[in-house]
Protein backbone atom coordinates (compact mmCIF):
# COMPACT_ATOMS: atom_id res chain seq x y z
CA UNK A 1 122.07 -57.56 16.87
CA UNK A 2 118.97 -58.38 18.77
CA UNK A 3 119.02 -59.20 22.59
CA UNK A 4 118.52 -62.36 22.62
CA UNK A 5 121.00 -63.57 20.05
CA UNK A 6 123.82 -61.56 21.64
CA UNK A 7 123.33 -63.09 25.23
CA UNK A 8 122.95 -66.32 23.01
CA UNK A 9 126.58 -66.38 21.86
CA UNK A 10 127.78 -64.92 25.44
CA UNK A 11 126.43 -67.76 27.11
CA UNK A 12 128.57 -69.80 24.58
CA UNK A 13 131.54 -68.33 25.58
CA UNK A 14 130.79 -69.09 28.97
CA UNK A 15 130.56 -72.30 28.62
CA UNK A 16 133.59 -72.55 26.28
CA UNK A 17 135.61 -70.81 28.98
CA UNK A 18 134.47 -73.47 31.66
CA UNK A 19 135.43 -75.98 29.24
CA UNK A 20 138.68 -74.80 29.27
CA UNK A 21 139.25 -74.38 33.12
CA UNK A 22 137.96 -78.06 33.09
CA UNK A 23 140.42 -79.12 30.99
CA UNK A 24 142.86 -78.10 33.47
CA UNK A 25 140.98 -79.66 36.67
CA UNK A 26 140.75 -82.90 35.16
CA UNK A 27 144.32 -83.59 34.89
CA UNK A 28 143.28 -85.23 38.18
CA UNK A 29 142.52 -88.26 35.78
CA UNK A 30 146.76 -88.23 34.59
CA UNK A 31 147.31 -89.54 37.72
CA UNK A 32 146.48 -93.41 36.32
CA UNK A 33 149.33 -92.13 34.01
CA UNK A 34 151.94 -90.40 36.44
CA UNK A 35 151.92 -92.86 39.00
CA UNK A 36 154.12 -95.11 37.96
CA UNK A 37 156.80 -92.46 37.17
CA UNK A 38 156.25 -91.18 40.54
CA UNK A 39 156.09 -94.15 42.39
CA UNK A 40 160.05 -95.19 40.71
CA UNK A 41 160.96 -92.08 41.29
CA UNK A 42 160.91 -92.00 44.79
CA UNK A 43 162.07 -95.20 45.23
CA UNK A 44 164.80 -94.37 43.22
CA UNK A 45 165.66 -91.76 45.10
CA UNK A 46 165.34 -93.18 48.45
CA UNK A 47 162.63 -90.67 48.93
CA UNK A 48 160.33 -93.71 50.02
CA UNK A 49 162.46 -96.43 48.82
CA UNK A 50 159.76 -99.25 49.66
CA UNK A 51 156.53 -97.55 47.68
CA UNK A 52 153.98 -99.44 46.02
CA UNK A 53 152.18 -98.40 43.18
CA UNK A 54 149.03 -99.17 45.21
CA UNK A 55 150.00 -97.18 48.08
CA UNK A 56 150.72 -94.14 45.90
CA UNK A 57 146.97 -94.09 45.43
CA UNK A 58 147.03 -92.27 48.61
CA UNK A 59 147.94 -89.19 46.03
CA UNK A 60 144.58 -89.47 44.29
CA UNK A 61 142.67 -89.82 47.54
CA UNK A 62 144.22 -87.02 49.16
CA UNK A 63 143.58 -85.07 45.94
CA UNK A 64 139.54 -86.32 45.96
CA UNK A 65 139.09 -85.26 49.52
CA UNK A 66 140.18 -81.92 49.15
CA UNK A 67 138.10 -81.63 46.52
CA UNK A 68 134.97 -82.63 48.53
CA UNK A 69 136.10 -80.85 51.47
CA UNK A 70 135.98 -77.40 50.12
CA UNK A 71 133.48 -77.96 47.09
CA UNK A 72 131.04 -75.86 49.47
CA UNK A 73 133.49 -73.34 50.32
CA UNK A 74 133.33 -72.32 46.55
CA UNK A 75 130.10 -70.98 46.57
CA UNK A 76 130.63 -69.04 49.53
CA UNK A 77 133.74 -67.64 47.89
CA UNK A 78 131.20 -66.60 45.12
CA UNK A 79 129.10 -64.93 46.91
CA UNK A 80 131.57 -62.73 47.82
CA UNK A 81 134.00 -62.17 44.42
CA UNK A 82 131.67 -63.42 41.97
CA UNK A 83 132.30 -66.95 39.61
CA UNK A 84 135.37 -65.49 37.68
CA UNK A 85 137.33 -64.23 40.96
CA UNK A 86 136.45 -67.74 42.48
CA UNK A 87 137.39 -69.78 39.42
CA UNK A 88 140.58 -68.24 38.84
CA UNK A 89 141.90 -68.37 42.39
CA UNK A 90 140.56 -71.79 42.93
CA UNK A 91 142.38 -73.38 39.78
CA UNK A 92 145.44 -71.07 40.44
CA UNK A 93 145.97 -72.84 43.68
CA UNK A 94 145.64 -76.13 42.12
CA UNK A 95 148.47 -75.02 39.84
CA UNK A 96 150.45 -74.08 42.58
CA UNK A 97 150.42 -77.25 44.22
CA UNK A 98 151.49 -79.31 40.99
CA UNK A 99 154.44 -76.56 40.86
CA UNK A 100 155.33 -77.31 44.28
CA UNK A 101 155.68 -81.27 43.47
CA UNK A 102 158.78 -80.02 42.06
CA UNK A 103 160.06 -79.86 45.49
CA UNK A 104 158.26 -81.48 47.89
CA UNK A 105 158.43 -85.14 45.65
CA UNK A 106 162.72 -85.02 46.32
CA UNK A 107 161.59 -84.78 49.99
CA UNK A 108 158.87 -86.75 51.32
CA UNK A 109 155.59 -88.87 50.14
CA UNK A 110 153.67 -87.25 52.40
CA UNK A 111 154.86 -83.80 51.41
CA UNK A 112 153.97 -84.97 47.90
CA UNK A 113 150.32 -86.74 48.68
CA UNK A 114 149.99 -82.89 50.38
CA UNK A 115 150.81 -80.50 47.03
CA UNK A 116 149.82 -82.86 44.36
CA UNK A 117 147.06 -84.36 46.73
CA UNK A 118 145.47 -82.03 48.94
CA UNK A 119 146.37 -78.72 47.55
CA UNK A 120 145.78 -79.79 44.00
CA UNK A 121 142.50 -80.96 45.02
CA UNK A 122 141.28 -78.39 47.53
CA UNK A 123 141.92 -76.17 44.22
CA UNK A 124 139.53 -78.27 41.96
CA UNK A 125 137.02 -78.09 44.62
CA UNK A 126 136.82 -74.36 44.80
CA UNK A 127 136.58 -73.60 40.96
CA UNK A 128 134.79 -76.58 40.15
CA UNK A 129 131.11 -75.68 40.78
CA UNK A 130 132.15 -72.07 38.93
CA UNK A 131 131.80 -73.45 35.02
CA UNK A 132 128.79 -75.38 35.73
CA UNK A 133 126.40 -73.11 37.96
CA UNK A 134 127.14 -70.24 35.00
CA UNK A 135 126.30 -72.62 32.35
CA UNK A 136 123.16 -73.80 33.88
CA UNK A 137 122.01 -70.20 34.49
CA UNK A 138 122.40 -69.37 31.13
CA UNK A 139 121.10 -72.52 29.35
CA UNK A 140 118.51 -73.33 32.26
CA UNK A 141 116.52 -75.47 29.63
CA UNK A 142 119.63 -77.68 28.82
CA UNK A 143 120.87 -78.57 32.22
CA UNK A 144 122.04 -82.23 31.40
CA UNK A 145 123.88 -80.85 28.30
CA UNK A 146 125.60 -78.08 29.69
CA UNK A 147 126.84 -80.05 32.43
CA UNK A 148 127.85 -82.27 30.13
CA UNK A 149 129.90 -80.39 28.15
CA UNK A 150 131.29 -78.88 30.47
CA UNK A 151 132.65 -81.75 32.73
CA UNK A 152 133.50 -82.72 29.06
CA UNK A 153 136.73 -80.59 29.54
CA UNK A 154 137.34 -82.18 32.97
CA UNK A 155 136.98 -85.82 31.60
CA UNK A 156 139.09 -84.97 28.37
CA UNK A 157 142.57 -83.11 30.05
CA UNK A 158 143.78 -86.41 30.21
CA UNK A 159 143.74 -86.83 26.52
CA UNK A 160 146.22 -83.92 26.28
CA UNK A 161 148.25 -84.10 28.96
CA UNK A 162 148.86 -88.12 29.41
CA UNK A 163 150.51 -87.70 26.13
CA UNK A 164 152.42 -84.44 27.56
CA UNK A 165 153.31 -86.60 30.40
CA UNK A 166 154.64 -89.80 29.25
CA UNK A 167 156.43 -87.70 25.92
CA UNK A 168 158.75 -85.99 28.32
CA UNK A 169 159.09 -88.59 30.98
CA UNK A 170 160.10 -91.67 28.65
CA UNK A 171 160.22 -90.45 25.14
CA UNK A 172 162.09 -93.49 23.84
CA UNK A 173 159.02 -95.78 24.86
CA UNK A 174 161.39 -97.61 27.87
CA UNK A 175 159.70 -100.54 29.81
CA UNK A 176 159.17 -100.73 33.36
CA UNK A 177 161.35 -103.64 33.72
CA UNK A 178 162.06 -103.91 37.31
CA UNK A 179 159.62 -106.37 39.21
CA UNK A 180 159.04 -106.30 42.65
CA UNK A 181 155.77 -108.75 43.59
CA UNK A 182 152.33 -108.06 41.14
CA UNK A 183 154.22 -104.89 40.54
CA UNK A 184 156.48 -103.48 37.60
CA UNK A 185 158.48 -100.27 38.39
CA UNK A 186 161.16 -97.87 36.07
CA UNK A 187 165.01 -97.60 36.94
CA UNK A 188 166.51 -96.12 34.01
CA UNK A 189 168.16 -92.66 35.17
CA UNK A 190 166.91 -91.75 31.47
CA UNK A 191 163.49 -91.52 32.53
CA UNK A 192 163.64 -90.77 36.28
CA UNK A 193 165.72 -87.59 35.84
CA UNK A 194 162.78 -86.02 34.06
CA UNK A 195 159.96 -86.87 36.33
CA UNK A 196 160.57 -83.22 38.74
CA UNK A 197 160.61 -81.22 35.74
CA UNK A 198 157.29 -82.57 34.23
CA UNK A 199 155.66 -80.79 37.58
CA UNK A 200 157.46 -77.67 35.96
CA UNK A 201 155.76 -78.13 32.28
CA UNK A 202 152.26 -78.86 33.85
CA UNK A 203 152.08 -76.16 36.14
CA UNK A 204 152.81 -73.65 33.66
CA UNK A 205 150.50 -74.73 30.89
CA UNK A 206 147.72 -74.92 33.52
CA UNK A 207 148.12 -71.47 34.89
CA UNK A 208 147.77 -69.57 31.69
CA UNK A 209 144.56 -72.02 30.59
CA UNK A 210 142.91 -71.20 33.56
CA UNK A 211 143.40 -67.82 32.89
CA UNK A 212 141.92 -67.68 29.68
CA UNK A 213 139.42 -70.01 30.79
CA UNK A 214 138.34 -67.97 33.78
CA UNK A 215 138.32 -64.61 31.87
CA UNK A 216 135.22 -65.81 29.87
CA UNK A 217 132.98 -66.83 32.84
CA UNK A 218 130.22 -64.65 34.14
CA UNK A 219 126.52 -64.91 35.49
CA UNK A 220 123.92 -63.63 32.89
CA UNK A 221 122.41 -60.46 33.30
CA UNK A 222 119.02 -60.57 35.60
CA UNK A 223 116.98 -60.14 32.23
CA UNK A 224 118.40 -63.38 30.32
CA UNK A 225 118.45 -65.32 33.91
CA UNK A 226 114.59 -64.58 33.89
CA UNK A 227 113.69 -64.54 30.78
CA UNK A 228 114.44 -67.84 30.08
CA UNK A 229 110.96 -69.40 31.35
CA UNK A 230 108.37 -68.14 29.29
CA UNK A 231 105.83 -70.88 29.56
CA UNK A 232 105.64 -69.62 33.22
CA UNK A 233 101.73 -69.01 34.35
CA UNK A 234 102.05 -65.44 35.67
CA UNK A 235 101.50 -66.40 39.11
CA UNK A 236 104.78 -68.49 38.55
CA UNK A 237 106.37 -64.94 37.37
CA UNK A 238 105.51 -63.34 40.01
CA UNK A 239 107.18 -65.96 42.62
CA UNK A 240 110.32 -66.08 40.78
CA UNK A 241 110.59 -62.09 40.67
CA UNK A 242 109.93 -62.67 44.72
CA UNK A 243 112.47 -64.64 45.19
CA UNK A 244 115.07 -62.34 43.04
CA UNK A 245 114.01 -59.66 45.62
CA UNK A 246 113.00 -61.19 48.53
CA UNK A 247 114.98 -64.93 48.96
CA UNK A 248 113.35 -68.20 48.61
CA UNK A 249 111.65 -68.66 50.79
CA UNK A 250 109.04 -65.42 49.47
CA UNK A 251 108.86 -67.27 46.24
CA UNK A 252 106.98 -70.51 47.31
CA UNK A 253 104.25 -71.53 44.55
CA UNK A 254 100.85 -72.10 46.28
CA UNK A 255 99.65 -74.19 43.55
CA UNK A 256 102.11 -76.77 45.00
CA UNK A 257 101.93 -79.46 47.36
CA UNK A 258 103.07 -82.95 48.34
CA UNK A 259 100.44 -84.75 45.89
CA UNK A 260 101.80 -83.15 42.67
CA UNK A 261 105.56 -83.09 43.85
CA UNK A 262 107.61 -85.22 46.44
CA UNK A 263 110.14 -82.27 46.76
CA UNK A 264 107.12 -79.54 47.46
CA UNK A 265 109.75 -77.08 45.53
CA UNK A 266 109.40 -76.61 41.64
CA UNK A 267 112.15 -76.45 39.83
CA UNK A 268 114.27 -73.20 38.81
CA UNK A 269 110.90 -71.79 41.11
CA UNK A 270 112.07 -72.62 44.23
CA UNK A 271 115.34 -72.66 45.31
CA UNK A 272 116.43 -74.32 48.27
CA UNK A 273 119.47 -73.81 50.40
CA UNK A 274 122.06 -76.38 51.72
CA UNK A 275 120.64 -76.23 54.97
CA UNK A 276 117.34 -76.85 53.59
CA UNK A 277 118.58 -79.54 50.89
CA UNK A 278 119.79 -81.54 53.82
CA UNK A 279 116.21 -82.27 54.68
CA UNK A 280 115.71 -84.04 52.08
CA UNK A 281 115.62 -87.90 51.33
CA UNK A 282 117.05 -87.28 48.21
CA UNK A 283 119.98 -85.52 48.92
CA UNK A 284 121.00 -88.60 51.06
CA UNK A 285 120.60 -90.87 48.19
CA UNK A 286 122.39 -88.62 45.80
CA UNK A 287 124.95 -89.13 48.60
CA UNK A 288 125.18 -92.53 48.84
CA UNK A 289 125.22 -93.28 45.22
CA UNK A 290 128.19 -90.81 44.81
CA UNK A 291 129.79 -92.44 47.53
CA UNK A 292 129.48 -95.99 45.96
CA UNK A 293 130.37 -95.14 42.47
CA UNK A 294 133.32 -93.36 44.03
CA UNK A 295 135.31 -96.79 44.39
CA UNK A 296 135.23 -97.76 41.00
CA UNK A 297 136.57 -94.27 40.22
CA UNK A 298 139.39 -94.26 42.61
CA UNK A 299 140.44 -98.12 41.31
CA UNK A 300 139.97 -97.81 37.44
CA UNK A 301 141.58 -94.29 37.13
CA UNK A 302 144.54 -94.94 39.41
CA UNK A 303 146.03 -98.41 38.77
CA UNK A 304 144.24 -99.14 35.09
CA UNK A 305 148.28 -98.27 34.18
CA UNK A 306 149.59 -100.46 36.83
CA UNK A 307 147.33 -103.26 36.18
CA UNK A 308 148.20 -103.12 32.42
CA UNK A 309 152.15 -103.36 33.41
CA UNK A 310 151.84 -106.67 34.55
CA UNK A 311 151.15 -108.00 30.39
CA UNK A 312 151.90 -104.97 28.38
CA UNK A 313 155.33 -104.02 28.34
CA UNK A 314 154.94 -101.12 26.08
CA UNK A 315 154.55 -97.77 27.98
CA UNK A 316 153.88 -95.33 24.74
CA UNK A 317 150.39 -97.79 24.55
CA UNK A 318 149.69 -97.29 27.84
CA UNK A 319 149.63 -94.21 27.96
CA UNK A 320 147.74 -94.04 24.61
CA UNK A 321 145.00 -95.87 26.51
CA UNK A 322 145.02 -93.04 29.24
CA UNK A 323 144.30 -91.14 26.75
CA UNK A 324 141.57 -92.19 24.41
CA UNK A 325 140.03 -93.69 27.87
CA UNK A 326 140.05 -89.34 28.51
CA UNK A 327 138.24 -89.23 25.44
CA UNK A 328 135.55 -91.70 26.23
CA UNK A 329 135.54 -89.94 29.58
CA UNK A 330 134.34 -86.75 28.31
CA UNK A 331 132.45 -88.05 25.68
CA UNK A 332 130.79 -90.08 28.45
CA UNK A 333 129.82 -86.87 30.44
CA UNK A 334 127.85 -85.31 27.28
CA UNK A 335 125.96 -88.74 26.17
CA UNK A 336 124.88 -89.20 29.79
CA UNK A 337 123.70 -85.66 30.31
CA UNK A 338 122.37 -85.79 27.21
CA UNK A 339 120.58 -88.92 28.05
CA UNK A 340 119.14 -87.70 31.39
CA UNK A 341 117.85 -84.76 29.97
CA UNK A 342 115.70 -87.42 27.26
CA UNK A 343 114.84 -89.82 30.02
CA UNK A 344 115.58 -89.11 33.60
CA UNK A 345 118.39 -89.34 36.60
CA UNK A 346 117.14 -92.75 37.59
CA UNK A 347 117.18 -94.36 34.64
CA UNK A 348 120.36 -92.95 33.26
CA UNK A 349 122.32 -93.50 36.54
CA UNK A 350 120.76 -97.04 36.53
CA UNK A 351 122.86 -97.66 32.86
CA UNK A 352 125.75 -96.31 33.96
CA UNK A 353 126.26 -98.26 36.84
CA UNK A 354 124.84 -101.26 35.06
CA UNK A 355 127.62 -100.83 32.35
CA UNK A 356 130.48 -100.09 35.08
CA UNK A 357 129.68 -103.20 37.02
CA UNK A 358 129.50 -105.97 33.84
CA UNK A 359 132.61 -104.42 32.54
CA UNK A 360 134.84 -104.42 35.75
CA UNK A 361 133.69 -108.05 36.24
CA UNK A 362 135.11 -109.12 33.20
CA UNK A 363 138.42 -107.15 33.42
CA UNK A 364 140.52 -109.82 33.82
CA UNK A 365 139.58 -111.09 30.73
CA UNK A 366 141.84 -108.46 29.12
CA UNK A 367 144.93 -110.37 29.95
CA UNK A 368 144.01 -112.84 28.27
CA UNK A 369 142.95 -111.43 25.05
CA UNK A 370 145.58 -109.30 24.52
CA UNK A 371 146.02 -105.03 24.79
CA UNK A 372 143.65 -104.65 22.26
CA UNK A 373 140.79 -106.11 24.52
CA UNK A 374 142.67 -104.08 27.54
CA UNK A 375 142.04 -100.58 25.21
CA UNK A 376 138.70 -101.22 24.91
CA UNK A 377 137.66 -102.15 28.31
CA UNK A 378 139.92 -99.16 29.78
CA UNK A 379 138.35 -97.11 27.58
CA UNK A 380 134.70 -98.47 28.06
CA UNK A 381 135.18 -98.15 31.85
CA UNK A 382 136.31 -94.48 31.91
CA UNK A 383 133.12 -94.10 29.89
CA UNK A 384 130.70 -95.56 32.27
CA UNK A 385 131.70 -93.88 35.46
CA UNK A 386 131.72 -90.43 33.59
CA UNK A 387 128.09 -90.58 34.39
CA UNK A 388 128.57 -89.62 37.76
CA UNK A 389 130.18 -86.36 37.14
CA UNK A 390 127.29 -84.99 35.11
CA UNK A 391 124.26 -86.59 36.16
CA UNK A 392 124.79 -85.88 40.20
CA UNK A 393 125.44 -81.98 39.42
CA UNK A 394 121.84 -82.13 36.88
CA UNK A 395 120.21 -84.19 39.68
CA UNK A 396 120.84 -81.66 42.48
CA UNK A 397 120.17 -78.58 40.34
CA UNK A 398 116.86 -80.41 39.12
CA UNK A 399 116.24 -80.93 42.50
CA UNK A 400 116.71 -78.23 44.96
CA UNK A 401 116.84 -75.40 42.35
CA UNK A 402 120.24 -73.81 40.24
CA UNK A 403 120.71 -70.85 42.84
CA UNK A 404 122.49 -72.73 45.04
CA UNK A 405 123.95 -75.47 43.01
CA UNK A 406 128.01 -74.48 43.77
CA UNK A 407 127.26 -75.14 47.60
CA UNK A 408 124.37 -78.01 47.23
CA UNK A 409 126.62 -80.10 44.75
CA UNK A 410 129.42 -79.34 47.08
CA UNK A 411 127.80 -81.24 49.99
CA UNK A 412 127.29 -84.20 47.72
CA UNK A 413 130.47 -84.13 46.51
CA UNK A 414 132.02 -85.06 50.20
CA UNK A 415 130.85 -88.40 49.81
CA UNK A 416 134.39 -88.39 47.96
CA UNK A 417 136.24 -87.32 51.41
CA UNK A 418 135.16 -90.84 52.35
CA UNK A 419 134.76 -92.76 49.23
CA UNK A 420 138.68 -91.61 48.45
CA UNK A 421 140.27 -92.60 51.26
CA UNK A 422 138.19 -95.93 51.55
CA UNK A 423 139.54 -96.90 48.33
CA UNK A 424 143.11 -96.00 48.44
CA UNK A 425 142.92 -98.38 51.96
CA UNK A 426 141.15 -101.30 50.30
CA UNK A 427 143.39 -101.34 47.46
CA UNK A 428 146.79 -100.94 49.37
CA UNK A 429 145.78 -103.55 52.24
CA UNK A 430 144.04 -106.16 49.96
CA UNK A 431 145.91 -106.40 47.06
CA UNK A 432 148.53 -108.98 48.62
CA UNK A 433 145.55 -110.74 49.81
CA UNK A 434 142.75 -111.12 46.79
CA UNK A 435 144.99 -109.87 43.93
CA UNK A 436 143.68 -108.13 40.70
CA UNK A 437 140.50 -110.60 40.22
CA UNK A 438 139.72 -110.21 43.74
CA UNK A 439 139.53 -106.05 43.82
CA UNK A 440 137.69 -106.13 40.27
CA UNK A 441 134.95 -108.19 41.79
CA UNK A 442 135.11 -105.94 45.40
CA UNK A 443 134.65 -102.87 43.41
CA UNK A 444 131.68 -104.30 41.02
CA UNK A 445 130.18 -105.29 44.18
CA UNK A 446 129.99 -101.22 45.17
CA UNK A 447 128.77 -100.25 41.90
CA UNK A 448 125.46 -103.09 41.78
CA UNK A 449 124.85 -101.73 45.09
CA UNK A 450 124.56 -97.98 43.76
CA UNK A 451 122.60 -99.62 40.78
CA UNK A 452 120.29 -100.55 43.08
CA UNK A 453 119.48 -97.88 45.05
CA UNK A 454 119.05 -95.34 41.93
CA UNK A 455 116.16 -97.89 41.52
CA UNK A 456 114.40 -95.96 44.81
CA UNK A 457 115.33 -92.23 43.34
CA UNK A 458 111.87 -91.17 42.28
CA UNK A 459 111.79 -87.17 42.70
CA UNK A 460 109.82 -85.29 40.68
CA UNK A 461 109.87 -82.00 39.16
CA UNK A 462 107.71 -79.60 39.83
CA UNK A 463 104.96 -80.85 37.02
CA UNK A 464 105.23 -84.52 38.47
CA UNK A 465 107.48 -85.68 35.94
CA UNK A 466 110.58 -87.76 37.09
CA UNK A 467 114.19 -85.47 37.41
């Protein structure tokens, strides 16, 4: 079989393999789903008998600032062990902390907020970047797509595992019937008993996924990672096989300059490194809009389930909705990389957080059109903030180069230590105050402004054309 065909179907393993260690990360996104079992379990058990569903949001943040806390750390963990070390000690250490909910949920919130917050997420932080950087250097052409399919798997574990969830928690479809405020909560000892073991279940079908998952990935061999740009000049050969020996800094093009390109650094050419990414305008922007987009995240995939309580009694079509939302999640990530790589970051972010902030406005109209309308919008909503997830990792490899894209995404990704926390706060301080309409329209208020400063993101690749 020739060369090229072989590495071919190796780099679709690879990328199959990161879809499947994805699938496991994103069970982040059950969390819309668990919450309510976990908030009535521990005020069931007296564990924190006065716990809101809003405050149990805290989970989630916890979980999205250990993720951007030690997103970086994963690509200095791959310098060292390689991308298949990294992944599967990242994502085992996720699993351990959803095994050790088993305990630490009969204890103490903040005990809990710690495994199935921190330590889950400090584990999705480390493997994260492993899938995508491997894709990308062995589909360089098809950035946006690879990325997309990849964060695919991340957007689509809730699919499965909602279903797992809520089939073992409440398989006879019982209603949350207890009331307490805006709120609805579950006291049948029917379901309650079986929220610790569900921590059990998960853990276990994540570990050996990630295993499988993280036994596929690889970096190409030097020849395929090289190979790949063939329309190069030869003076553009020459500076990439530089910077293979030498670093990037060897590899500079002299053919470019601030006229042709705003970044001065062409693209899969020139590689930059954090510290050097961190002088740029764009990086801050990228930032920003992360940082924005990050409260509509935290609110839609955390209390959609909560929200829907307070009209939909039926908790088998709830979680349904978790699910197919997973599927227009993932789907989400692929048309929006997909769409970036037609047209550019700008104008694709632009949609997305166009889309986001027309369809969180109207929310409320869900309760008054019935669960039907409620599917849909969930559904469209989980769709329209995928775009974050695979356009900012195709924006920063477009930008400052694919050599560095673990650590550079990373840095972008700690917008979310903030962003997390931020909305957890709002949403637990001002939901007694403004209600459901009034966080809907807070939230939009975050996306328009991201909308509009995507407007300013002009960078340029290294033959002038928009990223």
């Amino acid at each position: 079989m020739p060369y090229r065909t072989t590495s071919k179907w190796r780099g679709v393993l690879v990328v199959a393999g990161g879809i499947l260690v994805h699938l496991s990360l994103g069970t982040l996104y059950t969390f819309g789903n668990l919450n309510p079992y976990l908030t009535s379990y521990m005020r069931w058990t007296g564990t924190a008998p006065d716990l809101k569903n809003t405050e149990c949001t805290w989970v989630f943040a916890a979980a999205a600032m250990g993720q951007g806390l030690v997103m970086s750390l994963g690509g200095v963990i791959q310098s060292k062990l390689g991308p298949r070390l990294t992944c599967l000690l990242g994502s085992w250490w996720m699993s351990f902390g959803v095994l050790m909910t088993y305990f630490t949920i009969e204890y103490s919130f903040y005990l809990t907020v710690l495994t199935y917050g921190l330590v889950f997420g400090s584990g999705v932080g480390i493997a994260y970047s492993m899938p995508l950087s491997c894709g990308m250097r062995w589909f360089p052409e098809r950035k946006g797509l690879v990325n997309g399919l990849v964060v695919a798997g991340f957007g689509g574990g809730a699919f499965i595992f909602n279903q797992v969830q809520t089939a073992f928690i409440n398989p006879n479809n019982l209603a949350a019937e207890k009331e307490v405020g805006d709120e609805s909560y579950f006291d049948q000892p029917e379901v309650l008993h079986e929220v610790r073991k569900v921590f059990l279940l998960l853990g276990c079908c994540y570990l050996f996924m990630q295993l499988i998952g993280s036994l596929l990935i690889c970096d190409p061999p030097y020849e395929q990672d090289v190979a790949v740009n063939e329309t190069m000049t030869d003076e553009e050969q020459t500076a990439l096989q530089n910077y293979s020996k030498k670093g990037a800094s060897a590899a500079l093009l002299p053919s470019q300059s601030e006229e042709r390109n705003p970044l001065c650094k062409g693209d899969d050419v020139v590689n930059l490194r954090p510290f050097e990414m961190l002088r740029s305008k764009y990086f801050y922007m990228l930032w920003f809009i992360f940082l924005l987009n990050g409260q509509g995240i935290v609110f839609i995939s955390t209390l959609y389930k909560a929200y829907g309580q307070t009209f939909i009694e039926d908790d088998s079509f709830l979680a349904v909705v978790g699910s197919f939302a997973a599927i227009f999640n993932a789907g989400g990530r692929i048309w929006w990389g997909f769409l970036a790589d037609k047209t550019s970051f700008r104008v694709s972010m632009m949609l997305a957080c166009a889309c986001f902030t027309c369809l969180i406005l109207t929310f409320q109209v869900t309760e008054l059109q019935g669960r039907e309308t409620f599917f849909l919008w969930v559904c469209l909503l989980f769709g329209s903030f995928s775009g974050s997830y695979s356009l900012l990792p195709t924006a920063t490899a477009k930008c400052f180069g694919r050599e560095y894209v673990s650590m550079n995404y990373g840095l972008v990704f700690t917008s979310q230590v903030i962003s997390a926390p931020l909305g957890a706060f709002l949403s637990q301080q001002l939901i007694s105050e403004i209600g459901w309409p009034g966080l809907c329209f807070m939230v939009s208020s975050f996306t328009f402004t991201s909308m509009m400063l995507a407007i300013f993101f002009t960078a340029k690749d290294r033959h002038g054309k928009e990223i």
